[in-house]
PDB file of N, CA and C in Angstrom:
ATOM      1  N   UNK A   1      -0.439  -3.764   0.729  1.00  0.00           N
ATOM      2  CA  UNK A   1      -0.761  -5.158   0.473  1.00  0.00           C
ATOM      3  C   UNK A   1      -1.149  -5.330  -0.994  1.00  0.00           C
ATOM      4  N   UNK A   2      -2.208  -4.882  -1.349  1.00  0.00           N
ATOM      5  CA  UNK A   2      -2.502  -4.895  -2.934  1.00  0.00           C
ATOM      6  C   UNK A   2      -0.977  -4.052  -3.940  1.00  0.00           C
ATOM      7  N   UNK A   3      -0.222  -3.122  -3.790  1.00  0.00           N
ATOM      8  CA  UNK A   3       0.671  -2.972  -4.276  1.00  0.00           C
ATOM      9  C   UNK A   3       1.659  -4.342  -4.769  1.00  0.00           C
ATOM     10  N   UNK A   4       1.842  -5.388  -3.387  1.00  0.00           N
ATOM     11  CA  UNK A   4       2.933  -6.133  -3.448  1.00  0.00           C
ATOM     12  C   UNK A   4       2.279  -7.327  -4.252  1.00  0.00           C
ATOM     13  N   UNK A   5       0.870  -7.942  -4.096  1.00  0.00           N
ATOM     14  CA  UNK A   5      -0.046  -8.704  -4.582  1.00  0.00           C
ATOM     15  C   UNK A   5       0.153  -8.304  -6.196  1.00  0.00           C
ATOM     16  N   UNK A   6      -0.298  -7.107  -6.461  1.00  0.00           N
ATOM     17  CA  UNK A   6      -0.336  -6.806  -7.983  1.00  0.00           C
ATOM     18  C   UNK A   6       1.088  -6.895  -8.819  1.00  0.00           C
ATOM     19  N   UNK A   7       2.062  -6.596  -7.891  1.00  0.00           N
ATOM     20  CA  UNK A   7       3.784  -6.778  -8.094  1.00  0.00           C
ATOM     21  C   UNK A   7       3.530  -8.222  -8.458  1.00  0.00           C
ATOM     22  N   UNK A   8       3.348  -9.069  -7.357  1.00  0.00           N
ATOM     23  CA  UNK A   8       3.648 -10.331  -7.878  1.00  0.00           C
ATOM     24  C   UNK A   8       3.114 -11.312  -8.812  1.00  0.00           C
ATOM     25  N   UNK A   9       1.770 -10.487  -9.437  1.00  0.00           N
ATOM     26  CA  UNK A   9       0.699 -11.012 -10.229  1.00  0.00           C
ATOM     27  C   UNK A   9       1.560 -10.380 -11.744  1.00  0.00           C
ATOM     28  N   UNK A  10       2.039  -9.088 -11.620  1.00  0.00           N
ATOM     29  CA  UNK A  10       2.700  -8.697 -13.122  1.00  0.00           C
ATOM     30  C   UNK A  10       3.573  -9.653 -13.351  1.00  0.00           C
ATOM     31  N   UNK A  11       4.796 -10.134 -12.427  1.00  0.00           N
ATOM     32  CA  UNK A  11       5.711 -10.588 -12.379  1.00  0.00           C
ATOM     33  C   UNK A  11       5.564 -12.453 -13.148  1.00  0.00           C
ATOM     34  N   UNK A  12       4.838 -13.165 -12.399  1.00  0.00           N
ATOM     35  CA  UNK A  12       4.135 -14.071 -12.654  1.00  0.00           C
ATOM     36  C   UNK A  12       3.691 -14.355 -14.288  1.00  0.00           C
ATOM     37  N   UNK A  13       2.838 -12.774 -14.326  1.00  0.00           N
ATOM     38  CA  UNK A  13       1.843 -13.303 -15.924  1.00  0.00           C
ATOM     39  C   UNK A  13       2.594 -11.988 -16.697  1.00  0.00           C
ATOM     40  N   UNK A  14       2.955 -11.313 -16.536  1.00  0.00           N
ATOM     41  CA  UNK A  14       3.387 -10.460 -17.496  1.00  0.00           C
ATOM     42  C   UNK A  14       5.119 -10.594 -17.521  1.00  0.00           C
ATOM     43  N   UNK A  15       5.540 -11.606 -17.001  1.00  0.00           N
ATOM     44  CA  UNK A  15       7.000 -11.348 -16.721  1.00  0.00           C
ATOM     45  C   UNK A  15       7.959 -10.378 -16.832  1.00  0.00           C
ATOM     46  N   UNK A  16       7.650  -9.297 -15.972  1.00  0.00           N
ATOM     47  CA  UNK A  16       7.962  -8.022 -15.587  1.00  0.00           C
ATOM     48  C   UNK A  16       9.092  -8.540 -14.739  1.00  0.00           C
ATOM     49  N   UNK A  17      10.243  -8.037 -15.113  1.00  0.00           N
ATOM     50  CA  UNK A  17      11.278  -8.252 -13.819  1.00  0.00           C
ATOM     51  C   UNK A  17      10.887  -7.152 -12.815  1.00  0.00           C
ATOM     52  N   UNK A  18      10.844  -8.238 -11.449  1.00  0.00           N
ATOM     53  CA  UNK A  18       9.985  -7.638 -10.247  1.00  0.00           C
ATOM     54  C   UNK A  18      11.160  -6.435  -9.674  1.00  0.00           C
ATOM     55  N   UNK A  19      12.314  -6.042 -10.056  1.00  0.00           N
ATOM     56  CA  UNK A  19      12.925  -5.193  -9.370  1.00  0.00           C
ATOM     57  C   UNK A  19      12.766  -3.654 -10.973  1.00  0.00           C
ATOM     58  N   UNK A  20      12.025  -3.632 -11.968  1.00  0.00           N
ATOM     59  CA  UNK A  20      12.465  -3.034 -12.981  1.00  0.00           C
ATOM     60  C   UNK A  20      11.295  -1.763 -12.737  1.00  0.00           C
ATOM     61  N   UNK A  21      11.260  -0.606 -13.069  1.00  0.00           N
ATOM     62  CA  UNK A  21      10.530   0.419 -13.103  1.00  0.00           C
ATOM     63  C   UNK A  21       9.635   0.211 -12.934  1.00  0.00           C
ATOM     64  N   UNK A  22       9.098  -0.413 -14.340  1.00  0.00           N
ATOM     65  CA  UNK A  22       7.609  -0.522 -15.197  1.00  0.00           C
ATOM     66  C   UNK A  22       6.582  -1.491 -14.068  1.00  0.00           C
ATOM     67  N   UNK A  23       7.555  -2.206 -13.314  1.00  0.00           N
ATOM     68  CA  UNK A  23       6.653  -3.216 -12.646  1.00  0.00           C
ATOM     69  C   UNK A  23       6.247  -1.823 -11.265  1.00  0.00           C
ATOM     70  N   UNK A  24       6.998  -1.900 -11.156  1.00  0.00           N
ATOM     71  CA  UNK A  24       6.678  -0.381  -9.984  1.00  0.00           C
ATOM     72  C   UNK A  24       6.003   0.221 -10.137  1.00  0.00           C
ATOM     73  N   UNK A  25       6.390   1.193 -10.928  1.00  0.00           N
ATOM     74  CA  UNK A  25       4.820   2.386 -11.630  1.00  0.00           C
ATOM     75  C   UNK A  25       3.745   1.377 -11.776  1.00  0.00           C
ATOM     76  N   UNK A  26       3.631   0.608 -12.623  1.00  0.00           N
ATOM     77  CA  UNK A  26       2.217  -0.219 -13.347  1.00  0.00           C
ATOM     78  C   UNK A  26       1.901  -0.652 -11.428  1.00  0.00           C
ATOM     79  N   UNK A  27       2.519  -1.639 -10.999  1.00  0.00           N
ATOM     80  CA  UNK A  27       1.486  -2.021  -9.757  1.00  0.00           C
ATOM     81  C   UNK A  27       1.152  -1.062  -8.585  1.00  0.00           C
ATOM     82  N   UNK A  28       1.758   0.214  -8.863  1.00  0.00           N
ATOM     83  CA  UNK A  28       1.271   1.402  -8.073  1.00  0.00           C
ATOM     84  C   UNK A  28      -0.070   1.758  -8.402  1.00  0.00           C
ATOM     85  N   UNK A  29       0.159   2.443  -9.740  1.00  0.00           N
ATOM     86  CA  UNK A  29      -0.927   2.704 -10.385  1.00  0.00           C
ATOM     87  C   UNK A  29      -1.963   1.681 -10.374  1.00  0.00           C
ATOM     88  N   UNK A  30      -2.151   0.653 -10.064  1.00  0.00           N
ATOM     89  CA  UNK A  30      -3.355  -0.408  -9.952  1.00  0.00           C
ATOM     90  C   UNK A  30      -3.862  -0.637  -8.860  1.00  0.00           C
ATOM     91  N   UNK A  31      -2.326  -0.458  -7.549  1.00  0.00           N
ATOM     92  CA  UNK A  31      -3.142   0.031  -6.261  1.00  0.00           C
ATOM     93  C   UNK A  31      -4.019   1.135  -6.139  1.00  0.00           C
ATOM     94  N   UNK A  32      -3.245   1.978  -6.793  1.00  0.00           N
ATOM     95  CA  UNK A  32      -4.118   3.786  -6.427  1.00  0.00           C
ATOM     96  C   UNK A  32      -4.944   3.912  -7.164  1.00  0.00           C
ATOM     97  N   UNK A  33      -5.459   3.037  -8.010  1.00  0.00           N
ATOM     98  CA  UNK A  33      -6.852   3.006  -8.361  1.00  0.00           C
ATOM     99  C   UNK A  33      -7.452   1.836  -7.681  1.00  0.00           C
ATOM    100  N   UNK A  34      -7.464   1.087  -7.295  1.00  0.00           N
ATOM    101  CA  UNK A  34      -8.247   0.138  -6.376  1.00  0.00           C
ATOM    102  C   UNK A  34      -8.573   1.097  -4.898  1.00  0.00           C
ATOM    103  N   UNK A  35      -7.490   1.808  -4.526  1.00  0.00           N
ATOM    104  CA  UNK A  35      -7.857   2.697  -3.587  1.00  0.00           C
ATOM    105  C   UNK A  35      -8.721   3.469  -3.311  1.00  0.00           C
ATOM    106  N   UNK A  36      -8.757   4.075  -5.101  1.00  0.00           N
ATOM    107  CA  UNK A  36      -9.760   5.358  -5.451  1.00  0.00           C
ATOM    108  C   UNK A  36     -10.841   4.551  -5.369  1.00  0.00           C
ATOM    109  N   UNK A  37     -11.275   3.938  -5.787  1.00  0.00           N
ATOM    110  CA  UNK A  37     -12.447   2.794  -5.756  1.00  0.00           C
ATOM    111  C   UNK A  37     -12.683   3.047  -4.813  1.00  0.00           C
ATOM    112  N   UNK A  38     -12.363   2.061  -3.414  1.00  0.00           N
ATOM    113  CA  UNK A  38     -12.520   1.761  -1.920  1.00  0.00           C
ATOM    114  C   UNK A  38     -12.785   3.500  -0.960  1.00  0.00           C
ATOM    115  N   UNK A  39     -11.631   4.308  -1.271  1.00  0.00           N
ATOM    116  CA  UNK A  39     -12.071   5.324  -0.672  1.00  0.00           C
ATOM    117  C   UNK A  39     -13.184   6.674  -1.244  1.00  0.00           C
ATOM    118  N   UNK A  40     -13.113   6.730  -2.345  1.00  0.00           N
ATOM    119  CA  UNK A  40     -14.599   7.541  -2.705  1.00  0.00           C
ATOM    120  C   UNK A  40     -16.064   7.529  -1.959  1.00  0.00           C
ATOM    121  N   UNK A  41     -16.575   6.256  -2.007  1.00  0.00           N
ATOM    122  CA  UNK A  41     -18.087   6.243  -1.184  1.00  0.00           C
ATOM    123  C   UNK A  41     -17.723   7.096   0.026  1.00  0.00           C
ATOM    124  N   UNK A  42     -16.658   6.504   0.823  1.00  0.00           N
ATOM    125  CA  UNK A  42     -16.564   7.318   2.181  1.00  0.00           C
ATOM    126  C   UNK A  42     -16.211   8.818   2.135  1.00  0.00           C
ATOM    127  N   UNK A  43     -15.731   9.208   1.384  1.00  0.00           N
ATOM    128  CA  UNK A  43     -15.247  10.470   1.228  1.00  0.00           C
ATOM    129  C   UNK A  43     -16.425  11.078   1.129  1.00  0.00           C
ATOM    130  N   UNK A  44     -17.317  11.058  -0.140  1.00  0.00           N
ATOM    131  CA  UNK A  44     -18.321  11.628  -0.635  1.00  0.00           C
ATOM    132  C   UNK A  44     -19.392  11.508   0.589  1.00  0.00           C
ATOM    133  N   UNK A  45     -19.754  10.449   1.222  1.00  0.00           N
ATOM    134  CA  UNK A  45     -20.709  10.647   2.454  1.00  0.00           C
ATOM    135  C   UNK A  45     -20.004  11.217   3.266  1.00  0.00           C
ATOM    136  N   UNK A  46     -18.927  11.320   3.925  1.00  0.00           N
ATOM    137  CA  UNK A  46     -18.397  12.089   4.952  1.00  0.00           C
ATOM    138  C   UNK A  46     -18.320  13.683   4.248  1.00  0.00           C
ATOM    139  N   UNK A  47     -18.044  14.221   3.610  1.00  0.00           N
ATOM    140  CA  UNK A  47     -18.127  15.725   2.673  1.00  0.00           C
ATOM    141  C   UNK A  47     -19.883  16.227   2.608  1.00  0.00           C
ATOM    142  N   UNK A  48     -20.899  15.329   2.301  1.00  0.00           N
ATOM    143  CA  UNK A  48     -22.429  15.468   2.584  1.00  0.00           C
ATOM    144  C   UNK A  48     -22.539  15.209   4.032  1.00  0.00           C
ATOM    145  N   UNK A  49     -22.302  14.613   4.729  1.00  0.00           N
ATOM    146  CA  UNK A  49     -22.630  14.598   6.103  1.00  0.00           C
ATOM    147  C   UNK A  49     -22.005  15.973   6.949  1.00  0.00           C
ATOM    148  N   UNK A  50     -20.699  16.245   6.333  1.00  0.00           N
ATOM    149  CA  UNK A  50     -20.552  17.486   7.181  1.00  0.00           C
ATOM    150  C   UNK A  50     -20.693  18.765   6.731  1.00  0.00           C
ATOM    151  N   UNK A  51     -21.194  18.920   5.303  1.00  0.00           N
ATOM    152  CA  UNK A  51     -21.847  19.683   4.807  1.00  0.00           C
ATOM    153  C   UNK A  51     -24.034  20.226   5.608  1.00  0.00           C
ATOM    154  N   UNK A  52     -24.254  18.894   5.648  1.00  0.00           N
ATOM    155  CA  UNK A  52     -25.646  18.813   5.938  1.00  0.00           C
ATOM    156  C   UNK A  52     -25.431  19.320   7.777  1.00  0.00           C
ATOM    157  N   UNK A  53     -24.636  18.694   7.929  1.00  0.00           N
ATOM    158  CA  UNK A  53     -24.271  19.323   9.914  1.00  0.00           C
ATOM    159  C   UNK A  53     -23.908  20.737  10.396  1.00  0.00           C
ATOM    160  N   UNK A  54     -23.528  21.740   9.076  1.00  0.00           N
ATOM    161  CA  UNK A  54     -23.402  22.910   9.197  1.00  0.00           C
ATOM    162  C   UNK A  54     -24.535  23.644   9.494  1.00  0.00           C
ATOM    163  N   UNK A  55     -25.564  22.822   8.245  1.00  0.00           N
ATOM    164  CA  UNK A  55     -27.073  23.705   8.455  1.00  0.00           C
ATOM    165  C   UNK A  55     -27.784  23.078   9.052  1.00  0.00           C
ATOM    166  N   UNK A  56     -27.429  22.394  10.483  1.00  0.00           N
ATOM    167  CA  UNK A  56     -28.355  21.417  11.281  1.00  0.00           C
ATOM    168  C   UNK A  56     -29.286  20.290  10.589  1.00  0.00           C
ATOM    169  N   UNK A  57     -29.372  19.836   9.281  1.00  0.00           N
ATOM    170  CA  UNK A  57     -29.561  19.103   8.876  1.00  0.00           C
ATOM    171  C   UNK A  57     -29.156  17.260   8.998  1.00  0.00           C
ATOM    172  N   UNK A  58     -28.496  17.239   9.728  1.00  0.00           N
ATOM    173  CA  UNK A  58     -27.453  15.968  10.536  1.00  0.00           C
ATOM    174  C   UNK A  58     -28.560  14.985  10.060  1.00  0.00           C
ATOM    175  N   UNK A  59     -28.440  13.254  10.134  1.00  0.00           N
ATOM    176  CA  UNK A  59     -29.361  12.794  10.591  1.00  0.00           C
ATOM    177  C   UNK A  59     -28.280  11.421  10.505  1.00  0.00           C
ATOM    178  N   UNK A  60     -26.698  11.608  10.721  1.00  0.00           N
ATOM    179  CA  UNK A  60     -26.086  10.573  10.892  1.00  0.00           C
ATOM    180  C   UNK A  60     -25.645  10.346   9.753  1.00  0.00           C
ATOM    181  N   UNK A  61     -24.265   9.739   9.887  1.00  0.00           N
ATOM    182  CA  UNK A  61     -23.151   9.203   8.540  1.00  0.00           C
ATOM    183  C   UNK A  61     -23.893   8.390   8.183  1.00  0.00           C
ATOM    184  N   UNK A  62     -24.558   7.205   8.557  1.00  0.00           N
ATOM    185  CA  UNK A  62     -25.311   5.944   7.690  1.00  0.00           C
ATOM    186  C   UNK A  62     -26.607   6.939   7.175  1.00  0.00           C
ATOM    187  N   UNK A  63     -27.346   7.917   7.953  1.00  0.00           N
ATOM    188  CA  UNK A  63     -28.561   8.816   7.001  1.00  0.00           C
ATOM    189  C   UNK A  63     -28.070   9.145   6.151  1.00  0.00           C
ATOM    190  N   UNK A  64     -26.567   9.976   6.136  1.00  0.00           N
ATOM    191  CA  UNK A  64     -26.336  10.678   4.893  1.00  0.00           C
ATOM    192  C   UNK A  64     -26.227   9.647   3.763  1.00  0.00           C
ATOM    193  N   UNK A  65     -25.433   8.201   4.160  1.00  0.00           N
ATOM    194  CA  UNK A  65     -25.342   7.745   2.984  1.00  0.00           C
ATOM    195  C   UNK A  65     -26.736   7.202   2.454  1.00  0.00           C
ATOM    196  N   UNK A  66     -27.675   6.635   3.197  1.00  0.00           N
ATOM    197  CA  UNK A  66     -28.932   6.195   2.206  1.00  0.00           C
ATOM    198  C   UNK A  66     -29.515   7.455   1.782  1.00  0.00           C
ATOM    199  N   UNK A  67     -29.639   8.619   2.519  1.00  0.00           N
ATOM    200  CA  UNK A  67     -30.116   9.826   1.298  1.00  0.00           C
ATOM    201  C   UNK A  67     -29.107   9.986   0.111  1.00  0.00           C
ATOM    202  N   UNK A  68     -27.897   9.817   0.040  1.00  0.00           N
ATOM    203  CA  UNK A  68     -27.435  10.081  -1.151  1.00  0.00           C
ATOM    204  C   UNK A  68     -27.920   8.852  -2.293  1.00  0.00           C
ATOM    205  N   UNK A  69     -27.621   7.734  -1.506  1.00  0.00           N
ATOM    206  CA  UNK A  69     -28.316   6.721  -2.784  1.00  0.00           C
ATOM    207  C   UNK A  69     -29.638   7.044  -2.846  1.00  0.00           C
ATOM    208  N   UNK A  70     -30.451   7.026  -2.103  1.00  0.00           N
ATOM    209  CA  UNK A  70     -32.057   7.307  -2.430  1.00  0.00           C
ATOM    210  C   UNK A  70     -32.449   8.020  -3.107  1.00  0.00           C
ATOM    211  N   UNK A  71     -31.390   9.727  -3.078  1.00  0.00           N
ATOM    212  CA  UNK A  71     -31.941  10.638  -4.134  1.00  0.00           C
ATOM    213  C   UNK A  71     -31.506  10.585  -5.538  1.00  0.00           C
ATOM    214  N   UNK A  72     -29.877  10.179  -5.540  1.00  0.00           N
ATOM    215  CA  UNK A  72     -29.054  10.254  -6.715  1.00  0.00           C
ATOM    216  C   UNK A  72     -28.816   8.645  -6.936  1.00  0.00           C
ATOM    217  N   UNK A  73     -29.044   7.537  -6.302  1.00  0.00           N
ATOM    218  CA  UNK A  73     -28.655   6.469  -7.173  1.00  0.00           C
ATOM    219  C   UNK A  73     -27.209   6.183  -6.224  1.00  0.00           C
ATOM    220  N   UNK A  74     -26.670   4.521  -6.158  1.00  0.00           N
ATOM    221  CA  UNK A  74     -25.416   4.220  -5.944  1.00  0.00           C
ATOM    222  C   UNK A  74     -24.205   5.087  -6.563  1.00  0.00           C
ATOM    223  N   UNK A  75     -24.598   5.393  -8.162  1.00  0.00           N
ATOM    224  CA  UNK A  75     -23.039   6.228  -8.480  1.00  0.00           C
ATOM    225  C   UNK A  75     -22.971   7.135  -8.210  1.00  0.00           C
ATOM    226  N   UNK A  76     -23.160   8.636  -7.224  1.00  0.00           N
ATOM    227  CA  UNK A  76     -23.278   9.304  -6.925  1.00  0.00           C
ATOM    228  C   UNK A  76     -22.326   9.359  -5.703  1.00  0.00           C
ATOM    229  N   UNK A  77     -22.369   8.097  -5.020  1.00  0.00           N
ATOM    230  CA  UNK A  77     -21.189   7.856  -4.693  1.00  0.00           C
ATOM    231  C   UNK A  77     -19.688   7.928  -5.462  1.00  0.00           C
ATOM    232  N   UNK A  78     -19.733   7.915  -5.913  1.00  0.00           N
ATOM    233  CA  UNK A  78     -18.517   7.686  -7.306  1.00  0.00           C
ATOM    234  C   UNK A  78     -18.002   9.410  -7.463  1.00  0.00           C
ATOM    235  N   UNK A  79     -18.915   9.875  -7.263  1.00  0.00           N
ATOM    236  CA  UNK A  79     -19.051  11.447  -8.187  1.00  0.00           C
ATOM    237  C   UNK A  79     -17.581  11.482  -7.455  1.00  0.00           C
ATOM    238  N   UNK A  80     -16.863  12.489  -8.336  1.00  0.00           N
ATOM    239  CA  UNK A  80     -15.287  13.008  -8.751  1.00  0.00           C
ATOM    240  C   UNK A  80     -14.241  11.293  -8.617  1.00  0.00           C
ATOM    241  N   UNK A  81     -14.502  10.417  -8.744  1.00  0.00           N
ATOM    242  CA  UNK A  81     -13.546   9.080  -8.847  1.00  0.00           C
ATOM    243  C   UNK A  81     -12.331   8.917  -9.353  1.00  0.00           C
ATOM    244  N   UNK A  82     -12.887  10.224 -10.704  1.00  0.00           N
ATOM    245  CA  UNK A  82     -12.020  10.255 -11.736  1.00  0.00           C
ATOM    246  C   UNK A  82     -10.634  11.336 -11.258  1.00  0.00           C
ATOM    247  N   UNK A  83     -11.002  12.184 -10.436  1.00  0.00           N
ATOM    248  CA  UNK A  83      -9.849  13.070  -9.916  1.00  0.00           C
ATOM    249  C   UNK A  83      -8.992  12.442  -8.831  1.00  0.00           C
ATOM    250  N   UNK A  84      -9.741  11.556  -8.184  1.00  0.00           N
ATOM    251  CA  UNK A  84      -9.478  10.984  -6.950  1.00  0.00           C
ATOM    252  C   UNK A  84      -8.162   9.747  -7.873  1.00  0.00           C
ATOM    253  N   UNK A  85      -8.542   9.032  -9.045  1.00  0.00           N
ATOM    254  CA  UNK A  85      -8.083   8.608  -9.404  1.00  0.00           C
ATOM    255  C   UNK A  85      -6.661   8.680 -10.398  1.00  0.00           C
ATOM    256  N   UNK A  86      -6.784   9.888 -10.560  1.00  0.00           N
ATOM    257  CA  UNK A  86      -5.619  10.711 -11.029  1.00  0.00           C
ATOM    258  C   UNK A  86      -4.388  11.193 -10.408  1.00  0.00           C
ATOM    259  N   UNK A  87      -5.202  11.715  -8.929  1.00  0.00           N
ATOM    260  CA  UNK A  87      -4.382  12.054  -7.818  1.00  0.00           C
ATOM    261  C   UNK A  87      -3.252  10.699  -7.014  1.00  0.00           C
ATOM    262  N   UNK A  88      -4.366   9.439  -6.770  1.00  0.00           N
ATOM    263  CA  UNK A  88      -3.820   8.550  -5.878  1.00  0.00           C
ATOM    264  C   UNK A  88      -2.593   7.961  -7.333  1.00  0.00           C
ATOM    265  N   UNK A  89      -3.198   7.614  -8.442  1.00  0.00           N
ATOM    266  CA  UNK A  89      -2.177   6.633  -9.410  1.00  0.00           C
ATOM    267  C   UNK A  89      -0.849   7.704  -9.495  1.00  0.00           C
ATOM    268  N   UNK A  90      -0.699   9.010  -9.551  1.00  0.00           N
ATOM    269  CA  UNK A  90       0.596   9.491  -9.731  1.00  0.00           C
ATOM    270  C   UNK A  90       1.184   9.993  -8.207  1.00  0.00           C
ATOM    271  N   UNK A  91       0.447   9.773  -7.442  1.00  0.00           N
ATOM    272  CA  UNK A  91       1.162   9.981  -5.475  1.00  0.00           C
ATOM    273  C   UNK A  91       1.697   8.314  -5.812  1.00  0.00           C
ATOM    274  N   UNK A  92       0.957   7.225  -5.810  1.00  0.00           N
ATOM    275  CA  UNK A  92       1.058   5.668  -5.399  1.00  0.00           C
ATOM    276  C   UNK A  92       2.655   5.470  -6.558  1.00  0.00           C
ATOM    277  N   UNK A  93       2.393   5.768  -7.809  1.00  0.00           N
ATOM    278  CA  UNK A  93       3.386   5.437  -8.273  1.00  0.00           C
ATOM    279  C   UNK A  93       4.621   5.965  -8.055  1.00  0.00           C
ATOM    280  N   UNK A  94       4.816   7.705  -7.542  1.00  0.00           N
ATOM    281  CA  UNK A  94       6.100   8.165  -7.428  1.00  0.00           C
ATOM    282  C   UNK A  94       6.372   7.327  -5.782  1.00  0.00           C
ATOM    283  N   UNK A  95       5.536   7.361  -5.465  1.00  0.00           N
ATOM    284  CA  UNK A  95       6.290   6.929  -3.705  1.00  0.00           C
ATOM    285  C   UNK A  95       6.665   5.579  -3.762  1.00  0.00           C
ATOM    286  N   UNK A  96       5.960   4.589  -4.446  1.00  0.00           N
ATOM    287  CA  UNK A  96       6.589   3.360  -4.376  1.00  0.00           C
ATOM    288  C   UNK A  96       7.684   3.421  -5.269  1.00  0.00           C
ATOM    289  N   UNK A  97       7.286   3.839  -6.238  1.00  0.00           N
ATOM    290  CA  UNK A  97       8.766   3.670  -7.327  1.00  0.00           C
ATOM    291  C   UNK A  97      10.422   3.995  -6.429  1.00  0.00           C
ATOM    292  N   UNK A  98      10.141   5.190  -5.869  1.00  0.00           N
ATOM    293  CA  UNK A  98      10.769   6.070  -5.168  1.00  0.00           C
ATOM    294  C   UNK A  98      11.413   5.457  -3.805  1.00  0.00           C
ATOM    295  N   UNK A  99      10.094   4.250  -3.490  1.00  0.00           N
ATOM    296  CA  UNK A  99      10.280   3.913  -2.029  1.00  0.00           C
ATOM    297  C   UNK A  99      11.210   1.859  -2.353  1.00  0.00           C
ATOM    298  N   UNK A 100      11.027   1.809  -3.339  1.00  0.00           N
ATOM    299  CA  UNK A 100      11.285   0.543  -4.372  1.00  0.00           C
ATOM    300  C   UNK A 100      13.081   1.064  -4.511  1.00  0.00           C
ATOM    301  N   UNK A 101      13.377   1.856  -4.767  1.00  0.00           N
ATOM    302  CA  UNK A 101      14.553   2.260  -5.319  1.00  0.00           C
ATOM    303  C   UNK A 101      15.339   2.500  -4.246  1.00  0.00           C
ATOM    304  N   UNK A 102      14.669   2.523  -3.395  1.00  0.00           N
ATOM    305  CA  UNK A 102      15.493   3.604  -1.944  1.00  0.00           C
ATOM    306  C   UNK A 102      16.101   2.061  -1.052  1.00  0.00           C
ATOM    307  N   UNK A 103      15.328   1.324  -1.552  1.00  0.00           N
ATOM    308  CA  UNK A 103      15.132   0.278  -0.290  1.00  0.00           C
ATOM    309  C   UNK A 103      16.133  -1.115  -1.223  1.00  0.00           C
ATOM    310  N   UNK A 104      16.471  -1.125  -2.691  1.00  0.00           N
ATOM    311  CA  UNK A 104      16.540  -1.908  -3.159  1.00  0.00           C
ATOM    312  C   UNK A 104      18.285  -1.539  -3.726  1.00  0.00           C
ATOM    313  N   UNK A 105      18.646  -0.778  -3.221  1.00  0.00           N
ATOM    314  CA  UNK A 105      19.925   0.131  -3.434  1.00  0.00           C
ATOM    315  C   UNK A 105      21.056  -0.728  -3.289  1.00  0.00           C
ATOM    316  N   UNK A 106      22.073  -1.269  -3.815  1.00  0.00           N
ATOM    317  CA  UNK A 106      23.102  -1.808  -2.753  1.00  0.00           C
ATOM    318  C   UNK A 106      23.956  -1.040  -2.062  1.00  0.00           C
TER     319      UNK A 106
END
């Protein structure tokens, strides 16, 4: 959804012809970082929560996440964003580009 949204927002204000590479890669890459965004917090509390459940420490996915903000602060959530964000923008862009080309073939 945000892929095709950001397609049609380049297209619009950047007048990107909506069938051309650049619009592909670029609104991939803007999904798979909006992604990285959205999926980090959960990642990072689910990785501490089942970390803390090994050594019987448990006290629940919503405990783990207010101990992580309580001890380290909201961005702590964030921690590795930047890999997460590296990973999703060059997966998001080859598959749509890839999946853009496949589908748009005559």
């Amino acid at each position: 959804i945000i892929h095709n949204q950001v397609k049609t927002l380049l297209v619009l204000h950047l007048a990107l012809a909506e069938d051309s590479g650049a619009c592909a890669v670029l609104s991939s890459a803007i999904a798979g970082t909006v992604s990285a965004f959205a999926s980090t917090p959960v990642d990072v509390i689910k990785t501490r929560f089942m970390a803390a459940s090994r050594v019987g420490q448990s006290g629940g996915v919503l405990g783990a996440g207010r101990e992580i903000v309580a001890k380290e602060g909201w961005s702590a959530l964030y921690k590795g964003v930047g890999a997460v964000v590296v990973r999703k923008v060059a997966w998001c862009s080859i598959y749509f580009y890839c999946y853009e080309q496949m589908t748009h073939s005559p």
